[in-house]
C-alpha atoms as a PDB file:
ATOM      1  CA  UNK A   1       0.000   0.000   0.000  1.00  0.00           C
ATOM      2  CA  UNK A   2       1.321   3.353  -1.086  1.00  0.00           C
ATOM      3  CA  UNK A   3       1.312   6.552   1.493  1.00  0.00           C
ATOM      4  CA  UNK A   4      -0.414   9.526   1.012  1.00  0.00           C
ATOM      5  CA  UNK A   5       2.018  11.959   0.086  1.00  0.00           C
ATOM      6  CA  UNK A   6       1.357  15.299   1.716  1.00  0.00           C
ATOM      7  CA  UNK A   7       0.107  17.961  -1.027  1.00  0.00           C
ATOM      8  CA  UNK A   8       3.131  20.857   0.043  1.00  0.00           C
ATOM      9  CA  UNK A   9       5.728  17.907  -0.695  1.00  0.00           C
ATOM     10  CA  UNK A  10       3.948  17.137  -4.359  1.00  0.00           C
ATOM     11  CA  UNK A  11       3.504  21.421  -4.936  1.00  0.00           C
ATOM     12  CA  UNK A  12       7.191  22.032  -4.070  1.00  0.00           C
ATOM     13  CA  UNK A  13       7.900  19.694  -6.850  1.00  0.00           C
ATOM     14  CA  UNK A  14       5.897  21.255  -9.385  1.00  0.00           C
ATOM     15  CA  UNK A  15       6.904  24.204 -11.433  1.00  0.00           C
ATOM     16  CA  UNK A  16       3.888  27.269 -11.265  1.00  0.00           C
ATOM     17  CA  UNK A  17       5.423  29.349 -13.811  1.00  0.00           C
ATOM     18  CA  UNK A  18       5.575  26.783 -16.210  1.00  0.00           C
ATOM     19  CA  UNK A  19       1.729  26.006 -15.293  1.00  0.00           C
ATOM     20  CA  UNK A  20       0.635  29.752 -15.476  1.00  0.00           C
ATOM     21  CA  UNK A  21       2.615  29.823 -18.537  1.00  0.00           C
ATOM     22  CA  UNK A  22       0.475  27.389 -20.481  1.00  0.00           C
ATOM     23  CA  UNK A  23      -2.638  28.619 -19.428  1.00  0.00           C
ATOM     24  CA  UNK A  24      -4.613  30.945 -21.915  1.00  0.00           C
ATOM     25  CA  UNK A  25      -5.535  33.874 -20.441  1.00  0.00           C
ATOM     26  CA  UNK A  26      -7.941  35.011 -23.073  1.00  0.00           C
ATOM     27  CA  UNK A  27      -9.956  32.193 -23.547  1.00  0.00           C
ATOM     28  CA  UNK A  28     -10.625  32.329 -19.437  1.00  0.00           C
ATOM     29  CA  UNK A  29     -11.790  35.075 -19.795  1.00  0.00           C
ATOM     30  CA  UNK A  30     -13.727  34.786 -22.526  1.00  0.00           C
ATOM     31  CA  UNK A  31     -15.765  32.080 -20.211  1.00  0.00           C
ATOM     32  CA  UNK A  32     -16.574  34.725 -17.738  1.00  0.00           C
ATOM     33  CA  UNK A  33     -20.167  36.200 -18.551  1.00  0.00           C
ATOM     34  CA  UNK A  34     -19.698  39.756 -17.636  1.00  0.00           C
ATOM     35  CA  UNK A  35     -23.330  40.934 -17.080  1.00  0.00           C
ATOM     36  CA  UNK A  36     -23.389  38.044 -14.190  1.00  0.00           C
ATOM     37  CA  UNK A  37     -20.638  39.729 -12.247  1.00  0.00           C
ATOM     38  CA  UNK A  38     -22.352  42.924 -12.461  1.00  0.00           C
ATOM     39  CA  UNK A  39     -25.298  41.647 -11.740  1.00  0.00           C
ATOM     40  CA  UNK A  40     -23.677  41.145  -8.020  1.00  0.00           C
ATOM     41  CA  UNK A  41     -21.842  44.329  -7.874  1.00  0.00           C
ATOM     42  CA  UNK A  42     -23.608  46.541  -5.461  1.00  0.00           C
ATOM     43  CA  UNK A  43     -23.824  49.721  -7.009  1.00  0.00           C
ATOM     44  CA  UNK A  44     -24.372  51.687  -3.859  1.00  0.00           C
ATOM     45  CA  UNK A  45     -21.369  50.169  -1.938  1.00  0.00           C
ATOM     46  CA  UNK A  46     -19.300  51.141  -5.258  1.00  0.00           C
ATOM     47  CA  UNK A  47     -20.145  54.941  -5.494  1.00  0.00           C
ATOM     48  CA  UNK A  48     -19.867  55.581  -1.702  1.00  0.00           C
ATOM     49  CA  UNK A  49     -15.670  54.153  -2.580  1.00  0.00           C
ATOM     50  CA  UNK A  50     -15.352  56.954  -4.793  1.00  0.00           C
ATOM     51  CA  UNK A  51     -13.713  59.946  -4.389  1.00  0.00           C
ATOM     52  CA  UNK A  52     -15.852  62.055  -6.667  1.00  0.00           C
ATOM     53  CA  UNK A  53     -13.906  65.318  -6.232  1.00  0.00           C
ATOM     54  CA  UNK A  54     -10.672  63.530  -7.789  1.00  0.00           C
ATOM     55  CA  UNK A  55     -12.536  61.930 -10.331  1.00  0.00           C
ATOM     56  CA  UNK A  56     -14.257  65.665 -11.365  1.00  0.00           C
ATOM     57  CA  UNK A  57     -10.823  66.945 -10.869  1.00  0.00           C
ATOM     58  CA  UNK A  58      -9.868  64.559 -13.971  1.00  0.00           C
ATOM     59  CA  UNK A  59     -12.812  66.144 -16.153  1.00  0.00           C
ATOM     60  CA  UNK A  60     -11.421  68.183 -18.947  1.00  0.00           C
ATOM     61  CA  UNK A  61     -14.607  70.529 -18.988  1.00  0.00           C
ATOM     62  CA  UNK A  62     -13.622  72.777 -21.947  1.00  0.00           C
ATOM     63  CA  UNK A  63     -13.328  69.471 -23.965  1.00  0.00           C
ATOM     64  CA  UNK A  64     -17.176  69.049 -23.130  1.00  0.00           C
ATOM     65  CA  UNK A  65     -17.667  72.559 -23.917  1.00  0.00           C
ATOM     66  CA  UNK A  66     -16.252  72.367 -27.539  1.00  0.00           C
ATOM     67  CA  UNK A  67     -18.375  69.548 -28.167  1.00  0.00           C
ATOM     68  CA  UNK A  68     -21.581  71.153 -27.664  1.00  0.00           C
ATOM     69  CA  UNK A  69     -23.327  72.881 -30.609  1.00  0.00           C
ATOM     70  CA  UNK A  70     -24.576  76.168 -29.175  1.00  0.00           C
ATOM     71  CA  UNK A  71     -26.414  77.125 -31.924  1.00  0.00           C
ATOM     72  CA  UNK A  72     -29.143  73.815 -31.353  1.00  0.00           C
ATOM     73  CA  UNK A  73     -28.770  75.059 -27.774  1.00  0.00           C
ATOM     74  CA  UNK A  74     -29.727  78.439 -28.514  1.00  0.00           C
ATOM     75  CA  UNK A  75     -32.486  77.140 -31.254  1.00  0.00           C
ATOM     76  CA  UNK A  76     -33.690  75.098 -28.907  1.00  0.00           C
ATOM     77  CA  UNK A  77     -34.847  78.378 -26.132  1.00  0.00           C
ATOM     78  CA  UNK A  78     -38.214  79.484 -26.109  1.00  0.00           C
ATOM     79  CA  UNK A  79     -37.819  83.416 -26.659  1.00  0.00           C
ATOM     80  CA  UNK A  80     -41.349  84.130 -25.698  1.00  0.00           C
ATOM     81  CA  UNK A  81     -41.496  82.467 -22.900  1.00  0.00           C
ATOM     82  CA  UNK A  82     -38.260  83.181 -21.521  1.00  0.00           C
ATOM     83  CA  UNK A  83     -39.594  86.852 -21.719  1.00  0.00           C
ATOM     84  CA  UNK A  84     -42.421  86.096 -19.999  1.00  0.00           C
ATOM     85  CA  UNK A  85     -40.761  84.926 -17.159  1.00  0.00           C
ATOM     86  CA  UNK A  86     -38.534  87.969 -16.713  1.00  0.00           C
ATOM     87  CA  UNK A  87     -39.113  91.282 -16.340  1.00  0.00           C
ATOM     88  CA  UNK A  88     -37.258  92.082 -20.061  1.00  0.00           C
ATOM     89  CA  UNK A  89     -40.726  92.659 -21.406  1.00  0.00           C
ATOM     90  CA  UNK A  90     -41.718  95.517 -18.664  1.00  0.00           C
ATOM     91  CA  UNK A  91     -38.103  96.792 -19.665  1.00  0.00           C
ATOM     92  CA  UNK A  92     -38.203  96.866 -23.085  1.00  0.00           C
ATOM     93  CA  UNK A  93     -41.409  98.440 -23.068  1.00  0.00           C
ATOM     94  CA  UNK A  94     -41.029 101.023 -20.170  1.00  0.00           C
ATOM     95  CA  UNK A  95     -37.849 101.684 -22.136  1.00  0.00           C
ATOM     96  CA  UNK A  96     -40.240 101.922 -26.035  1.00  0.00           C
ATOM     97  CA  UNK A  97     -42.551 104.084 -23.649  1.00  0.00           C
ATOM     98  CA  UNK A  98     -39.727 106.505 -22.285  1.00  0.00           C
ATOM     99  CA  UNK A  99     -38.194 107.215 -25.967  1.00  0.00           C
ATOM    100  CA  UNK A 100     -41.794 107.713 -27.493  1.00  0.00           C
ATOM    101  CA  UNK A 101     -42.822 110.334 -24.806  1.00  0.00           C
ATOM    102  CA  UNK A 102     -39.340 111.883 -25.094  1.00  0.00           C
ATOM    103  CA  UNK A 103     -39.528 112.360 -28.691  1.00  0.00           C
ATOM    104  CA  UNK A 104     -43.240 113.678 -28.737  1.00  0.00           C
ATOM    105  CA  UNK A 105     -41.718 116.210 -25.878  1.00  0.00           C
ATOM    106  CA  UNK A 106     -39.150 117.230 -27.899  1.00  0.00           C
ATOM    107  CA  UNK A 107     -41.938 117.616 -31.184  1.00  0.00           C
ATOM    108  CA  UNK A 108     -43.920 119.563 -29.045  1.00  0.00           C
ATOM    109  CA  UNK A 109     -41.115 122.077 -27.372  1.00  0.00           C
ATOM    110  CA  UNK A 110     -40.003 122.819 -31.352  1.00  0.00           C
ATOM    111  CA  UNK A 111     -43.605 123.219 -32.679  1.00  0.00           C
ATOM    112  CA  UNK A 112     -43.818 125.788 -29.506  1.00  0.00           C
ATOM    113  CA  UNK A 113     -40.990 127.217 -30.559  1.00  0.00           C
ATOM    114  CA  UNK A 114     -42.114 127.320 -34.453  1.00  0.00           C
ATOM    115  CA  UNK A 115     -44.958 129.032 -33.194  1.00  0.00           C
ATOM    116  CA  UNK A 116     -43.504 131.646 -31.106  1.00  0.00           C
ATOM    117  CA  UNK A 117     -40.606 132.317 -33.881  1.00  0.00           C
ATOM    118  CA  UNK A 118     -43.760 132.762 -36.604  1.00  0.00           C
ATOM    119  CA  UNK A 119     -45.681 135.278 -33.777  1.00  0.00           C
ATOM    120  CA  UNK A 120     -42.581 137.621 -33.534  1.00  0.00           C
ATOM    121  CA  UNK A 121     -42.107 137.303 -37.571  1.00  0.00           C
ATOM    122  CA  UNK A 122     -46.235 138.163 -38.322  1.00  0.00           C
ATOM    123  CA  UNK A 123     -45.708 141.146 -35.422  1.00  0.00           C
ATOM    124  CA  UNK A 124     -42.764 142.082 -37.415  1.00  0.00           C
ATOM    125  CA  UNK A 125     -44.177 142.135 -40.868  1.00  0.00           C
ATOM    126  CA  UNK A 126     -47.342 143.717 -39.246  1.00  0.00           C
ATOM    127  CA  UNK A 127     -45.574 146.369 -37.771  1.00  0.00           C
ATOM    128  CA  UNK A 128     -46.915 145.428 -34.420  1.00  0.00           C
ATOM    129  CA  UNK A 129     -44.630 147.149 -31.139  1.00  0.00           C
ATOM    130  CA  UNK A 130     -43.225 144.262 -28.995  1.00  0.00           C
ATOM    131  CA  UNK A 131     -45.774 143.156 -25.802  1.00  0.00           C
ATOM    132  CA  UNK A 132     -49.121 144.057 -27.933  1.00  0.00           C
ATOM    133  CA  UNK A 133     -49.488 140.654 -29.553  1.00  0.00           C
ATOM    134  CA  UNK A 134     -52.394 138.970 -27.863  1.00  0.00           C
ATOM    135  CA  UNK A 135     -50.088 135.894 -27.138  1.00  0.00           C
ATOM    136  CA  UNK A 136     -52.961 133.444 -28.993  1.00  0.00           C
ATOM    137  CA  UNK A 137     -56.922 132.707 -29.538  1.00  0.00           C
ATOM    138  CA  UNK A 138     -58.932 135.081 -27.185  1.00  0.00           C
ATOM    139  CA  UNK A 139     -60.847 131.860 -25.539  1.00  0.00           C
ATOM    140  CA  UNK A 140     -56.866 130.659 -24.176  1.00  0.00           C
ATOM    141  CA  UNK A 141     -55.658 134.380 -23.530  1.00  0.00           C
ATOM    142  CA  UNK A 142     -58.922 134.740 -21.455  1.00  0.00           C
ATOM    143  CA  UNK A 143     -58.767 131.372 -19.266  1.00  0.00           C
ATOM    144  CA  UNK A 144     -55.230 132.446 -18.379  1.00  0.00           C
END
């Protein structure tokens, strides 16, 4: 009857390099079905590992940046309604308002000054003396 030889007496005789070295690496893993290892990854205990300032720190932001077509971007914001939201609209018309009044102010201060400039030439050409003109219709002059 034979002994049992101890295992450590039959590895020590065995050469592991020269084992490892005829195994194919590839084709082991090629056995390994990938979406059942995931499967048992928990997620949760994997994020709460990670050091997400280092990892943002690795984030080359203007490459995103150069990627993005601003031009869909921008075709892609609703004008009117952004304008609603804001107060551009009360601006831009407060703003429309302002000009309009200033410009009829301005028509109305040269039309008075027309008027006066045509008074002094008809008192002129009339031969009126200065301070006799009667300054305009007798139903103003009177309410004054």
């Amino acid at each position: 009857m034979l002994g049992i030889v101890p295992v450590d007496a039959v590895l020590r005789q065995v050469d592991v390099q020269a084992v490892l070295d005829r195994i194919d690496l590839q084709a082991l893993i090629d056995r390994v079905d990938l979406n059942e290892v995931l499967a048992k990854v928990d997620i949760d205990q994997l994020a709460a590992r990670l050091d997400l300032d280092a990892l943002i720190q690795r984030i080359d932001v203007n490459a995103i940046v150069d990627r993005v077509d601003i031009n869909a971007v921008v075709d892609r914001v609703d004008i009117e309604d952004l304008v609603a939201r804001t107060e551009i609209g009360r601006v831009i018309m407060s703003s429309t308002t302002s000009i309009a009044t200033r410009t009829l102010d301005a028509a109305r201060s040269t039309g008075v000054g027309v008027d006066q400039f045509m008074n002094r030439w008809v008192d002129r050409v009339l031969r009126r003396p200065p301070g006799t003109a009667s300054g305009g219709p007798a139903r103003l002059v009177a309410a004054r």
